[in-house]
Protein backbone atom coordinates (compact mmCIF):
# COMPACT_ATOMS: atom_id res chain seq x y z
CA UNK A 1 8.18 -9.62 1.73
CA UNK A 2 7.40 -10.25 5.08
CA UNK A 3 5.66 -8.51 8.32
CA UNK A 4 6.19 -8.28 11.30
CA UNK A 5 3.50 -9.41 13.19
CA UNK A 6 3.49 -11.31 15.95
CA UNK A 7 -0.39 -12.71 15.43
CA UNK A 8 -1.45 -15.76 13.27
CA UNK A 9 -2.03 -14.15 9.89
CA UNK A 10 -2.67 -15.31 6.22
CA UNK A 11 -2.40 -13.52 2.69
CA UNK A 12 -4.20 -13.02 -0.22
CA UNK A 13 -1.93 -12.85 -3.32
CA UNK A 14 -1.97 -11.68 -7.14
CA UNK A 15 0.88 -10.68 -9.61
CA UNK A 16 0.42 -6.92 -8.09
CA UNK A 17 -0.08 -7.05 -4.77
CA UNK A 18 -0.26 -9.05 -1.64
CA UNK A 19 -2.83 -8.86 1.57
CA UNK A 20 -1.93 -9.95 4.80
CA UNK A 21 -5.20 -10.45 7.34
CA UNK A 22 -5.33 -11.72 11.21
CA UNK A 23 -6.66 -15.21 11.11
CA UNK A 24 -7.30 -15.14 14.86
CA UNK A 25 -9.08 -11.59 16.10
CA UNK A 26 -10.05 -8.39 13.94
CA UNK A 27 -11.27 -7.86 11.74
CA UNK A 28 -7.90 -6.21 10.48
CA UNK A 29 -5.72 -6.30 7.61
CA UNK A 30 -2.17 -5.67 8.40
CA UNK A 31 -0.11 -5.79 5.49
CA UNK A 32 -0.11 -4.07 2.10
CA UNK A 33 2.47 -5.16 -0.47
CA UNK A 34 3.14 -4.05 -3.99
CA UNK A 35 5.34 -5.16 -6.58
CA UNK A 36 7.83 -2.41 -7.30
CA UNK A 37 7.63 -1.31 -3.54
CA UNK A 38 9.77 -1.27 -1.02
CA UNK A 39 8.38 -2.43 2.29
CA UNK A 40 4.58 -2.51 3.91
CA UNK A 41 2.27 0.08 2.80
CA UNK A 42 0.58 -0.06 5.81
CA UNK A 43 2.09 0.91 9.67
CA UNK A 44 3.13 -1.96 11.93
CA UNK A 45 2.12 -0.83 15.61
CA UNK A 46 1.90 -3.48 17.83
CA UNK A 47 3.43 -1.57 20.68
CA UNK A 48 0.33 0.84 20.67
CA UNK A 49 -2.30 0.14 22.76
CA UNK A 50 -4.62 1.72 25.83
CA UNK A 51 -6.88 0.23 28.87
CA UNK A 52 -10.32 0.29 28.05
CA UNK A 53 -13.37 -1.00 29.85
CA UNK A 54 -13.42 -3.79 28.47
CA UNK A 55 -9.87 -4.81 28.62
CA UNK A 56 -6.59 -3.84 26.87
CA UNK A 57 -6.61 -2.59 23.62
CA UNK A 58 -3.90 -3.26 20.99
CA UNK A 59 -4.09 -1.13 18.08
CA UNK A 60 -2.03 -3.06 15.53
CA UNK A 61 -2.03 -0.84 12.30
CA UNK A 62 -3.19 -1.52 9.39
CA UNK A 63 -6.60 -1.42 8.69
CA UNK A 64 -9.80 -1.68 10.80
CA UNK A 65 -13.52 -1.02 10.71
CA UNK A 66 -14.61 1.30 13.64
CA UNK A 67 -18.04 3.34 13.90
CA UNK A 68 -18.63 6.87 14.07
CA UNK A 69 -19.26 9.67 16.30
CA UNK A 70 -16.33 8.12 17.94
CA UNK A 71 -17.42 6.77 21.55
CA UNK A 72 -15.28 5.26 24.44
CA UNK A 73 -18.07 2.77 24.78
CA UNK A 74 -17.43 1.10 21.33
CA UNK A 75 -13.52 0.81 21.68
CA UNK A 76 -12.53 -2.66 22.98
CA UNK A 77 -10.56 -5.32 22.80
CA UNK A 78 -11.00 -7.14 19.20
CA UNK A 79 -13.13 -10.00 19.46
CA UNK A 80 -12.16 -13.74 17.89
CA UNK A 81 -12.66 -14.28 13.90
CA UNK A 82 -13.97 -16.50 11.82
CA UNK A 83 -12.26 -16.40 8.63
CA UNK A 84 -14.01 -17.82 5.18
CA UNK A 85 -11.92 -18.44 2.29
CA UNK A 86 -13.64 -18.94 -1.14
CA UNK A 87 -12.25 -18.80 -4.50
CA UNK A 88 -10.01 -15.35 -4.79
CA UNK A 89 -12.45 -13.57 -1.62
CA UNK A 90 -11.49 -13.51 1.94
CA UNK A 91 -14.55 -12.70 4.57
CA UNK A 92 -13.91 -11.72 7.83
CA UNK A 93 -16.52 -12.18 10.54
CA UNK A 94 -15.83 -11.03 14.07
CA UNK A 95 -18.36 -12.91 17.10
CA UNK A 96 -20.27 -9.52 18.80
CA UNK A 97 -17.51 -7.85 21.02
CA UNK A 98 -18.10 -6.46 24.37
CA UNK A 99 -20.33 -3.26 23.25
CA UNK A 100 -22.41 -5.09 21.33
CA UNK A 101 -21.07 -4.59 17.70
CA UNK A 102 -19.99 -7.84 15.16
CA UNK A 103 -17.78 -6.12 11.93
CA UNK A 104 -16.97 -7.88 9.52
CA UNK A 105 -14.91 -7.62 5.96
CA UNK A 106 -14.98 -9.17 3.02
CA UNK A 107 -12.35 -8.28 0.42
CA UNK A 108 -10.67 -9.59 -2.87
CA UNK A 109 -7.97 -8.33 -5.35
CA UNK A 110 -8.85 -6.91 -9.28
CA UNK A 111 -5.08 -6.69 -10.13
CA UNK A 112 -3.24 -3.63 -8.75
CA UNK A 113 -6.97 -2.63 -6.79
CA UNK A 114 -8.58 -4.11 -3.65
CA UNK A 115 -12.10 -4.35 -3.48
CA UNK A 116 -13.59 -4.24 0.32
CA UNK A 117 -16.89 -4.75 1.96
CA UNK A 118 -17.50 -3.47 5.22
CA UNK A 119 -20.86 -4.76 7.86
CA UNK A 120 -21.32 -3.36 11.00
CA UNK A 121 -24.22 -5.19 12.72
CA UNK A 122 -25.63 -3.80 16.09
CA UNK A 123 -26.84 -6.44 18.71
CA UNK A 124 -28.06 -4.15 21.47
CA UNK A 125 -31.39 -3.76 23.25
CA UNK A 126 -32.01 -0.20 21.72
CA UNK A 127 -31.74 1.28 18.27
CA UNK A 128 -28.51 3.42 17.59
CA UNK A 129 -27.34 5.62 15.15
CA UNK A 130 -23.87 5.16 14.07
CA UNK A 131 -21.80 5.46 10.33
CA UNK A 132 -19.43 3.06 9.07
CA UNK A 133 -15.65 3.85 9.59
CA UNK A 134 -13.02 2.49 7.60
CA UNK A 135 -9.87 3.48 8.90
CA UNK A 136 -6.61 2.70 7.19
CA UNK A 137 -3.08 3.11 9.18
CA UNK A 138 -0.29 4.30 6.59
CA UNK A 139 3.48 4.19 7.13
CA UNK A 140 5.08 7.24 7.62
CA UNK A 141 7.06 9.68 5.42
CA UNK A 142 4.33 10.38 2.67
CA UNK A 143 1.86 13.25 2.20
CA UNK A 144 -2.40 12.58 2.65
CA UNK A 145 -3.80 14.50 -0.57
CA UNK A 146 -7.39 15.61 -0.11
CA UNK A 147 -9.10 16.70 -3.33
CA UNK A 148 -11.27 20.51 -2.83
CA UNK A 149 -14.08 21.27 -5.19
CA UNK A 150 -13.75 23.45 -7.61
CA UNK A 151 -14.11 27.51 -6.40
CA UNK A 152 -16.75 28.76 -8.82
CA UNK A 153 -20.44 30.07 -7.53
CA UNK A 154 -21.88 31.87 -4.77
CA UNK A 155 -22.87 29.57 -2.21
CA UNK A 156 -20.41 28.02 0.49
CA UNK A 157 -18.70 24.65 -1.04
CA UNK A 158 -16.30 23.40 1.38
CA UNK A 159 -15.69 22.56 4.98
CA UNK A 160 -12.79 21.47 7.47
CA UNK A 161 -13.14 20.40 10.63
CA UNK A 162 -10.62 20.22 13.18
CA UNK A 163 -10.27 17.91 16.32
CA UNK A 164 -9.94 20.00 19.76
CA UNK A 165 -6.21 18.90 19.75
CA UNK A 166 -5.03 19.89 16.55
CA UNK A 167 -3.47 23.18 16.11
CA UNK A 168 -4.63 25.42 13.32
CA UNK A 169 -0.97 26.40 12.37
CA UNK A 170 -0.04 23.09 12.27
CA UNK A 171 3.07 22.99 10.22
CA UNK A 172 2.35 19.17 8.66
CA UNK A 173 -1.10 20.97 7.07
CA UNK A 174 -0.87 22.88 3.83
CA UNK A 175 -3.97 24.43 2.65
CA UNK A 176 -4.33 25.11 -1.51
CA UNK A 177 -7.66 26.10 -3.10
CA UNK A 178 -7.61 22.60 -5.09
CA UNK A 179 -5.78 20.36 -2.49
CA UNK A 180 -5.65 19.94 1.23
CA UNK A 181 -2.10 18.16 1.85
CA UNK A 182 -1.32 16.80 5.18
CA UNK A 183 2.44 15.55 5.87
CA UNK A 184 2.82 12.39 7.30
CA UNK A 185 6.05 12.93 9.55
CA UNK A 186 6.24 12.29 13.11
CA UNK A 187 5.37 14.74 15.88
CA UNK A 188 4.80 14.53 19.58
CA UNK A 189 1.57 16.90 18.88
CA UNK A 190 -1.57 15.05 17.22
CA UNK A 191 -3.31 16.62 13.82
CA UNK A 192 -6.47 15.73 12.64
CA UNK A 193 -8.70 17.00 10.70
CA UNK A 194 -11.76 15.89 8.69
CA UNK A 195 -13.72 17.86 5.49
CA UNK A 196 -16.60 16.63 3.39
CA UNK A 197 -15.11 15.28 -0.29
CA UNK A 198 -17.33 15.35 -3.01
CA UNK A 199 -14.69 13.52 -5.63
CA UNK A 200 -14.95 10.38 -4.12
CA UNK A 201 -10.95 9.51 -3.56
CA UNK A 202 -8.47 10.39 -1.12
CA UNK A 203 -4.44 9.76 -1.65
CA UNK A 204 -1.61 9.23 0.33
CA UNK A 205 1.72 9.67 -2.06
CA UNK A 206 4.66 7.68 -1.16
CA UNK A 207 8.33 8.23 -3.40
CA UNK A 208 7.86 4.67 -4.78
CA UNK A 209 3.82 4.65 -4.39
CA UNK A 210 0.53 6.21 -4.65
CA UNK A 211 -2.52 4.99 -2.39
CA UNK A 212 -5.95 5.80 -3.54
CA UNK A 213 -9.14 5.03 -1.09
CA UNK A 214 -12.24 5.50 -3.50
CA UNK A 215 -15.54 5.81 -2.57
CA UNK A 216 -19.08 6.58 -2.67
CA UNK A 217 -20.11 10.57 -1.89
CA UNK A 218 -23.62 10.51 0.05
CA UNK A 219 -25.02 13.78 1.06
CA UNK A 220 -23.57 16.11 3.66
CA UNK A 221 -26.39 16.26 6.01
CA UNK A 222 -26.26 12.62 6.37
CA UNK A 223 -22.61 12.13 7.05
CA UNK A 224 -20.80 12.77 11.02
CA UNK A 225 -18.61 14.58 12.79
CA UNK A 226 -19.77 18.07 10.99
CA UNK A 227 -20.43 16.69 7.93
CA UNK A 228 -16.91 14.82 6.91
CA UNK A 229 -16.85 11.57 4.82
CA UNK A 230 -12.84 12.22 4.85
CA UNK A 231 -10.71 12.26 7.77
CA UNK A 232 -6.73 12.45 8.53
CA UNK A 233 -5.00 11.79 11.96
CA UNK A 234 -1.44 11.82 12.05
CA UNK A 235 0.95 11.87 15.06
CA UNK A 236 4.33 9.79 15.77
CA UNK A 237 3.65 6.12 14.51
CA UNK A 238 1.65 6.50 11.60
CA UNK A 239 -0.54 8.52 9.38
CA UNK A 240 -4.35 7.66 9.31
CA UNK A 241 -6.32 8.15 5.90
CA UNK A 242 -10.20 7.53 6.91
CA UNK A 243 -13.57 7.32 5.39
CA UNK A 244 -17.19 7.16 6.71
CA UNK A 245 -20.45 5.90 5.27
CA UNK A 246 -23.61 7.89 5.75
CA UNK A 247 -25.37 8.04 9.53
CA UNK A 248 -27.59 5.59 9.66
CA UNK A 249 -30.18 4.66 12.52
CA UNK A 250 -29.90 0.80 13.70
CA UNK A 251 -32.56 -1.52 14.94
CA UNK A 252 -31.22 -4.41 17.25
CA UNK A 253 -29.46 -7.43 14.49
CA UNK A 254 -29.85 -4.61 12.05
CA UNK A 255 -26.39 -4.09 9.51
CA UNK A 256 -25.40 -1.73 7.67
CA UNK A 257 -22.87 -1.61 4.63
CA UNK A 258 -20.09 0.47 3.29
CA UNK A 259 -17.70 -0.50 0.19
CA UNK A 260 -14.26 1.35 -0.84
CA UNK A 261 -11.69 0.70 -3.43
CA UNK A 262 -7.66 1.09 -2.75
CA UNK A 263 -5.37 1.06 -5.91
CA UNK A 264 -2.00 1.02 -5.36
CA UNK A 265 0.31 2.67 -8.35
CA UNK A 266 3.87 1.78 -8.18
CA UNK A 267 6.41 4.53 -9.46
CA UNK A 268 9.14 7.44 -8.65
CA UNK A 269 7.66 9.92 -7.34
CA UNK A 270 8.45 13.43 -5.92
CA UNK A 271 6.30 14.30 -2.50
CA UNK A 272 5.66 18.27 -3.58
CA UNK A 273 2.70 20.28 -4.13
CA UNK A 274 3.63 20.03 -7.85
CA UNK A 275 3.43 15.98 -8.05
CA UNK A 276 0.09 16.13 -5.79
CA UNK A 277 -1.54 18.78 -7.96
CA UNK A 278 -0.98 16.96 -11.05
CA UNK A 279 -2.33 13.63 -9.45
CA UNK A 280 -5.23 15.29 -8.10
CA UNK A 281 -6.17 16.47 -11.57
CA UNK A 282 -5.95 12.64 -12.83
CA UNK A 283 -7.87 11.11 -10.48
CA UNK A 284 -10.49 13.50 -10.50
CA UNK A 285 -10.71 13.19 -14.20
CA UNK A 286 -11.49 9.32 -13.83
């Protein structure tokens, strides 16, 4: 198993699965291996990146802590790590980056599951209010599964928000009572869309894998962008599967926290609405 990165990284490796991680700028994990799979988990995209104020940004893949309601003034270049290795936990702290923000992640493996810790800390002159984003860049050629709650009652239940750019007859978007599927195939048109998830997990099914971001569910009201905690991008390099913490209102050297599981299940799988349905049902149950 190797990647292809072109960056000094390291790994983090159990029986299950293995981590790869920038030693040199990120925070970002890059690599996602799992026994039984073919392959990264997670998109390579070094050749993706976009001026900025601040310099050039390089995307990467993989995954990355951003902050939400997205802003141009918080997207720059990543700034250098410090990387802390103890016992079976990797922690990595970024020095404050040209708009003021330090991130930093701290994760670990539990056998097929890894356990991360996200800290945004704010080190402007004014508070700020801002939500924890944990974004997580997917190869292509799956299907995003986002769990609906159930369709009994009276009151309104459910939302789903879509970005100005995304067309509502999108042909990668399938919309079931139970399920909300997004394809992850390549298109010269950007999707993305965003709801709020009240189960706590959302899946991206592979043929040979399922992904599984889980989750704490905070209150709608307190979440952004319209009330999503869930949010899916795809376009022509990758598939995005996203979660955000609660908005929360930052003093200056104030940090705020937000934790998420991934489980990675190796197996044959068939990418239908049959397959997601019946995995939508299990994880729910757990």
């Amino acid at each position: 198993m190797m990647t292809a990165s072109p960056l000094p990284y390291a790994s983090l490796e159990n029986e299950f699965l293995r981590l790869d991680y920038l030693t040199t700028t990120g925070p970002r994990i890059i690599g996602l291996y799992a026994r039984g799979v073919e392959g990264n988990l997670l998109a390579e995209t070094p050749q993706v990146h976009w001026p900025t104020p601040y310099g050039e940004y390089y995307i990467q893949g993989g995954h990355r802590l951003w902050v939400a309601p997205e802003d141009p003034s918080y997207i720059c270049p990543d700034a250098r790590l410090q990387v802390t290795v103890e016992k079976d936990t990797v922690h990595l702290q970024s020095e404050v980056d040209a708009s003021g923000l330090a991130k930093e992640i701290t994760f670990h493996l539990n056998e097929n599951c890894v356990v991360l810790t996200h800290q945004v800390t704010w080190h402007g002159k004014e508070p700020v209010e801002l939500a924890p984003w944990a974004i997580t860049q997917l190869r292509l050629g799956g299907v995003a599964i986002l769990p609906q709650p159930c369709s009994d009652g009276l009151l309104p239940n459910r939302n789903l928000v879509f970005w100005p750019y995304s067309q509502i007859n999108e042909a990668r978007l399938a919309l079931h009572d139970d399920l909300i599927l997004i394809d992850g195939s390549a298109a010269e048109q950007a999707l993305k869309i965003g709801n709020y998830n009240s189960h706590g997990w959302a899946a991206y099914l592979l043929r040979d894998a399922l992904f599984v971001k889980r989750f704490s569910v905070e209150p709608m009201h307190h979440q952004p962008d319209m009330g999503c905690n869930v949010e899916a991008y795809v376009r022509d390099v990758c598939i995005e599967l996203e979660t955000l913490g609660p908005l929360r209102t930052l003093k200056p050297k104030e940090t705020m926290t937000y934790e998420e599981v991934w489980e990675v299940t190796a197996g044959q799988y068939s990418i239908t609405v049959e397959d997601a349905r019946i995995i939508s049902r299990q994880l729910s149950l757990r």
